[in-house]
PDB file of N, CA and C in Angstrom:
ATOM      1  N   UNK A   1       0.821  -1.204   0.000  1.00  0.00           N
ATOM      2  CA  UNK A   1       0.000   0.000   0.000  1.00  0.00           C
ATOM      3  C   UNK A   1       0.856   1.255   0.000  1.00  0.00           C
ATOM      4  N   UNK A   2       1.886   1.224   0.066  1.00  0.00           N
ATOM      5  CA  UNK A   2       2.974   2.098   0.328  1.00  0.00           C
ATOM      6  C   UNK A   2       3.987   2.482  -0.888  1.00  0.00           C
ATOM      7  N   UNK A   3       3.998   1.579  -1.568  1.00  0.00           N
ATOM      8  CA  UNK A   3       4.628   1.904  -2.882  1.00  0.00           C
ATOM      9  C   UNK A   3       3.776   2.437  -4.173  1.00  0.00           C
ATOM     10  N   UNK A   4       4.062   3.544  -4.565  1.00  0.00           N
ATOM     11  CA  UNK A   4       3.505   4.153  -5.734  1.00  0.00           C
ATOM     12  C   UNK A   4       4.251   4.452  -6.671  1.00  0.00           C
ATOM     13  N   UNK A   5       3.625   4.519  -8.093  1.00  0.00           N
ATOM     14  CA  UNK A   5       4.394   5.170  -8.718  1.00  0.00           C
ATOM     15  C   UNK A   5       4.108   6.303  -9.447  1.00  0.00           C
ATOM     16  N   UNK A   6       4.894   7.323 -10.433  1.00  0.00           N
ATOM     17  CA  UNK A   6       4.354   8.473 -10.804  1.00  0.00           C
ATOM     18  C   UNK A   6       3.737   8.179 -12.345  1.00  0.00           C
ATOM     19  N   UNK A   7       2.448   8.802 -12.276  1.00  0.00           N
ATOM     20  CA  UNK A   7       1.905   9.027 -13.357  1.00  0.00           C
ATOM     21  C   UNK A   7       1.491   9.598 -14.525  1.00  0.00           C
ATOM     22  N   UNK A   8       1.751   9.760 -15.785  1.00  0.00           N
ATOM     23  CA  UNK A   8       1.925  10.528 -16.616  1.00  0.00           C
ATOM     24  C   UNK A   8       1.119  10.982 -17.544  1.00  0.00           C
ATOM     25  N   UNK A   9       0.545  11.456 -18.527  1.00  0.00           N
ATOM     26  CA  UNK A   9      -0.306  11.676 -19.404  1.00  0.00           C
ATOM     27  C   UNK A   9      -1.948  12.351 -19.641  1.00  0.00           C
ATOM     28  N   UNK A  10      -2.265  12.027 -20.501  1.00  0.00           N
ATOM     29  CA  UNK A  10      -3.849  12.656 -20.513  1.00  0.00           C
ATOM     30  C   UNK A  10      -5.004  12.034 -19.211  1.00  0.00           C
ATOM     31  N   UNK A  11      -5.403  13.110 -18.588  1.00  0.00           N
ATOM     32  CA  UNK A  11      -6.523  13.024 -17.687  1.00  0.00           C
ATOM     33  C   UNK A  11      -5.669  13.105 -15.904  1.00  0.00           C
ATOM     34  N   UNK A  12      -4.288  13.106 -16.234  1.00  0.00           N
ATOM     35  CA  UNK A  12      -3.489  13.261 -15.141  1.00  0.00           C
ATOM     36  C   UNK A  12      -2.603  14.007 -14.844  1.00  0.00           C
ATOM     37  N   UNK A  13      -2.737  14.929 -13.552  1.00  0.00           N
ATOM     38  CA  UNK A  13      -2.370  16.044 -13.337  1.00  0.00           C
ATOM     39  C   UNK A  13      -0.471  15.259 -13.047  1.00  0.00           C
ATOM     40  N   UNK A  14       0.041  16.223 -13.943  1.00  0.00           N
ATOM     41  CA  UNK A  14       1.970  16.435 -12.827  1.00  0.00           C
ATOM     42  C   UNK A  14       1.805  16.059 -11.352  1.00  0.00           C
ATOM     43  N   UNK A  15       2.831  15.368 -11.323  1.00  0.00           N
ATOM     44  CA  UNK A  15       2.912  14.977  -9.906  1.00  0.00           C
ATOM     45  C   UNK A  15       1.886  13.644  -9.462  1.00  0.00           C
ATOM     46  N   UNK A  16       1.344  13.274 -10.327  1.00  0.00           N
ATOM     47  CA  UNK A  16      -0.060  12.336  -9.929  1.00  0.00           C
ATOM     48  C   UNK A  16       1.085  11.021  -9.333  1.00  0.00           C
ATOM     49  N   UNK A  17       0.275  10.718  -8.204  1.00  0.00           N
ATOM     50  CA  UNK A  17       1.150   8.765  -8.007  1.00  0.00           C
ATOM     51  C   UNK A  17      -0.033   7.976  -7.850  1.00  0.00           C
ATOM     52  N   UNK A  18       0.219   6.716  -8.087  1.00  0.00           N
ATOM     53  CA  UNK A  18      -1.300   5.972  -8.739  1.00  0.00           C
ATOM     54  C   UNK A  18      -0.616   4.739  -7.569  1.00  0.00           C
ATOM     55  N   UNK A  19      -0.944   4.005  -7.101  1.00  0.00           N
ATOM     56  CA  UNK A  19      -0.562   2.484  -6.566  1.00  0.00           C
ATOM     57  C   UNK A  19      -2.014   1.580  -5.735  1.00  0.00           C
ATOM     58  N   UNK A  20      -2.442   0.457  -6.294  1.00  0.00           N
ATOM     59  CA  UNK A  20      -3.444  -0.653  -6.005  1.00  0.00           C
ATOM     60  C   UNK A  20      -4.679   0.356  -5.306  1.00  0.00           C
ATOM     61  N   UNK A  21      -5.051   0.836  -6.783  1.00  0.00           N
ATOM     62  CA  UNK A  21      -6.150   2.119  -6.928  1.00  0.00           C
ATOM     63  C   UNK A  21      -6.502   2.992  -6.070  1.00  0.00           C
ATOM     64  N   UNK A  22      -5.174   3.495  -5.332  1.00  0.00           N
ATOM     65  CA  UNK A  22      -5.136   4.692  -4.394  1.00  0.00           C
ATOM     66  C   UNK A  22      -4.376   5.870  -5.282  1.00  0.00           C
ATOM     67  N   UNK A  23      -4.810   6.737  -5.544  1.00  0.00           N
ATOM     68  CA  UNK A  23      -4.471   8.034  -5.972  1.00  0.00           C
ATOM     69  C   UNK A  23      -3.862   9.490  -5.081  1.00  0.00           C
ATOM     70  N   UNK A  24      -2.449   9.350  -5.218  1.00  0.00           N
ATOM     71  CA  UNK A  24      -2.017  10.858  -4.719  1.00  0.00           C
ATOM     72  C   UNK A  24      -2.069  11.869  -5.985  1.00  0.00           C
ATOM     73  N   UNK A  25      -2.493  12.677  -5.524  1.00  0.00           N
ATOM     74  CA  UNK A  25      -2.314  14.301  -6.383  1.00  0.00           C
ATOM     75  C   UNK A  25      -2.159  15.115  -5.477  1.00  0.00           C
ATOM     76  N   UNK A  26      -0.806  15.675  -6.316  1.00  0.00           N
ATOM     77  CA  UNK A  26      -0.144  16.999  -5.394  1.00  0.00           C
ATOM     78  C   UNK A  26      -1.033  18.192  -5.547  1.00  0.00           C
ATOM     79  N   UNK A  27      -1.057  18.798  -3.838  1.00  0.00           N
ATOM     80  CA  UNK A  27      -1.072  20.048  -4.029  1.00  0.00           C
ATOM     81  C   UNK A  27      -0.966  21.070  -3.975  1.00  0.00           C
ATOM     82  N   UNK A  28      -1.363  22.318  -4.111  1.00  0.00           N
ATOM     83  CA  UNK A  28      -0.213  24.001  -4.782  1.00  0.00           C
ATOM     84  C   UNK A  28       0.159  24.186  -2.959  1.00  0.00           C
ATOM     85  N   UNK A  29       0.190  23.550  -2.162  1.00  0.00           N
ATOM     86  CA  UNK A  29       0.598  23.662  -0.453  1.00  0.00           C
ATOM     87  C   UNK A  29       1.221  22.921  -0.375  1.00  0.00           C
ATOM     88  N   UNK A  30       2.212  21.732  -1.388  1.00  0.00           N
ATOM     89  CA  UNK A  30       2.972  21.198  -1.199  1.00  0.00           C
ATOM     90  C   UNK A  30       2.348  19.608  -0.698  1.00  0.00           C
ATOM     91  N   UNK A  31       1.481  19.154  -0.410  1.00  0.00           N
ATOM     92  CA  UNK A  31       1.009  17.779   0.617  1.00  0.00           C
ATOM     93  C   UNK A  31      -0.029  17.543  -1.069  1.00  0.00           C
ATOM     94  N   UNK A  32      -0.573  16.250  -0.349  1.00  0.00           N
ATOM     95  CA  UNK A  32      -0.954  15.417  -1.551  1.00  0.00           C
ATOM     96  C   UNK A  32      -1.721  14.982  -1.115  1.00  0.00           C
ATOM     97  N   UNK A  33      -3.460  14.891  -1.733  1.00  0.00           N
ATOM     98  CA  UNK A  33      -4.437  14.516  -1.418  1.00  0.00           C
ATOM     99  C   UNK A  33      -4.699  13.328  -2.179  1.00  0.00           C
ATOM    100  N   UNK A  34      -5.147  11.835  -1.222  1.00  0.00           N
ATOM    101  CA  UNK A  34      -4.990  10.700  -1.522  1.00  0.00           C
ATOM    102  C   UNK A  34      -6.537  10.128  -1.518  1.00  0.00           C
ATOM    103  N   UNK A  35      -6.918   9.597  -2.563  1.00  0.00           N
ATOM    104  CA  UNK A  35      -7.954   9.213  -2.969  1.00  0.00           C
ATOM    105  C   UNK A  35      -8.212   7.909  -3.647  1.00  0.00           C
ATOM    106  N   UNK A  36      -9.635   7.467  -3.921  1.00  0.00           N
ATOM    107  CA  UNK A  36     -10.081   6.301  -4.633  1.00  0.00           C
ATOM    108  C   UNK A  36     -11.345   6.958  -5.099  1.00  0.00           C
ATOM    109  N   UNK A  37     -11.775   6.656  -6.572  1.00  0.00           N
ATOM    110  CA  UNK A  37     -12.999   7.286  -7.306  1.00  0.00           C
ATOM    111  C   UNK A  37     -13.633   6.247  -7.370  1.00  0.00           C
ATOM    112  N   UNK A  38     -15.136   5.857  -7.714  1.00  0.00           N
ATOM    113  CA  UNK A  38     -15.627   4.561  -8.307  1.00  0.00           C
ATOM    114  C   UNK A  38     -16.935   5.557  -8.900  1.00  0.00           C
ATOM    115  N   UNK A  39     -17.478   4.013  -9.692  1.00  0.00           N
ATOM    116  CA  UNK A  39     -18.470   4.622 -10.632  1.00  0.00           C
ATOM    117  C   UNK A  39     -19.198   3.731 -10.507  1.00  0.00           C
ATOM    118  N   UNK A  40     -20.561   4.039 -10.615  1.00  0.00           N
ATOM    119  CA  UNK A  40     -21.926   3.199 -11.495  1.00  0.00           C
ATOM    120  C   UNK A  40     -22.448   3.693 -11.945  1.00  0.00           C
ATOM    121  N   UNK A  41     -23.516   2.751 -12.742  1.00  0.00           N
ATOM    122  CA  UNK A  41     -24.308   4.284 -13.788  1.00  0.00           C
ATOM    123  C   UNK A  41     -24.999   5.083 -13.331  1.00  0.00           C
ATOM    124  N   UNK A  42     -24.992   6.727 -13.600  1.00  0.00           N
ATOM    125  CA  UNK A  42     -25.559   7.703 -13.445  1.00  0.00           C
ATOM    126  C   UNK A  42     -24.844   8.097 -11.940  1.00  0.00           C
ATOM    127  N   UNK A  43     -23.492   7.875 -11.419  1.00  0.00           N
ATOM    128  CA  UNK A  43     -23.157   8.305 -10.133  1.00  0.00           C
ATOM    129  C   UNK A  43     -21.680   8.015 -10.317  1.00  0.00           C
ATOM    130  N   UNK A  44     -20.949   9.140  -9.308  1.00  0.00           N
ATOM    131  CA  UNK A  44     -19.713   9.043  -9.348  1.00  0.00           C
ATOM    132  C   UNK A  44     -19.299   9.491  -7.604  1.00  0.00           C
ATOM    133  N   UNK A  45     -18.224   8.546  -7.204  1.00  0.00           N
ATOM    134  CA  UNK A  45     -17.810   9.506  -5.777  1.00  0.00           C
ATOM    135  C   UNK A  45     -16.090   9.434  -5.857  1.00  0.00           C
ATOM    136  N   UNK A  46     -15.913  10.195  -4.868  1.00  0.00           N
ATOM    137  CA  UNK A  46     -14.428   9.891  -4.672  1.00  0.00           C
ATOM    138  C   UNK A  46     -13.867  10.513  -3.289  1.00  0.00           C
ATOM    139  N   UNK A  47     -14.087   9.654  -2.371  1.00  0.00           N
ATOM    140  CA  UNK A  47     -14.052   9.767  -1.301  1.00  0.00           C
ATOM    141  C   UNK A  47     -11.881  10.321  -1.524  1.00  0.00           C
ATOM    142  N   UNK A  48     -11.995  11.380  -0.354  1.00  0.00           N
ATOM    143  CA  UNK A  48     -10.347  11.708  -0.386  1.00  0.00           C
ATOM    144  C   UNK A  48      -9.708  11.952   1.432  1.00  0.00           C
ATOM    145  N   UNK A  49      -8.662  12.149   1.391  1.00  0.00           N
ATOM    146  CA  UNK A  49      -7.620  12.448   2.786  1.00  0.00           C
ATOM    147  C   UNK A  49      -6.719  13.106   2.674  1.00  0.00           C
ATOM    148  N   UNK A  50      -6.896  14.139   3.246  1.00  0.00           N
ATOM    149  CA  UNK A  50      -5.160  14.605   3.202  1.00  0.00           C
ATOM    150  C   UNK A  50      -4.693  14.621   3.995  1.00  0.00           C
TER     151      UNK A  50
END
C-alpha cells in the first residue's frame, strides 16, 4: 500500500502517483491529497484524505 508510482499523461495532473487504486495528487501547499474514485451508472464519488 505504500509503494507508488508516478503518473503521466492525458486526464493526469503532474505529480499524480497511482498504486493498487489509491491516488495521490499533489497540491499548490505542497502535501498530496490521496484518494479512490468509483463509478456506477448515473453516479460518481471519490471519497479523499489529506
Amino acid at each position: 500500500m505504500r509503494t507508488f508510482v508516478k503518473v503521466d499523461g492525458p486526464g493526469w495532473l503532474p505529480g499524480t502517483r497511482y498504486g493498487l487504486g489509491v491516488v495521490g495528487v499533489p497540491l499548490t501547499c505542497g502535501g498530496l491529497l490521496w484518494g479512490h474514485g468509483g463509478d456506477t451508472p448515473g453516479h460518481h464519488s471519490a471519497p479523499v484524505h489529506r
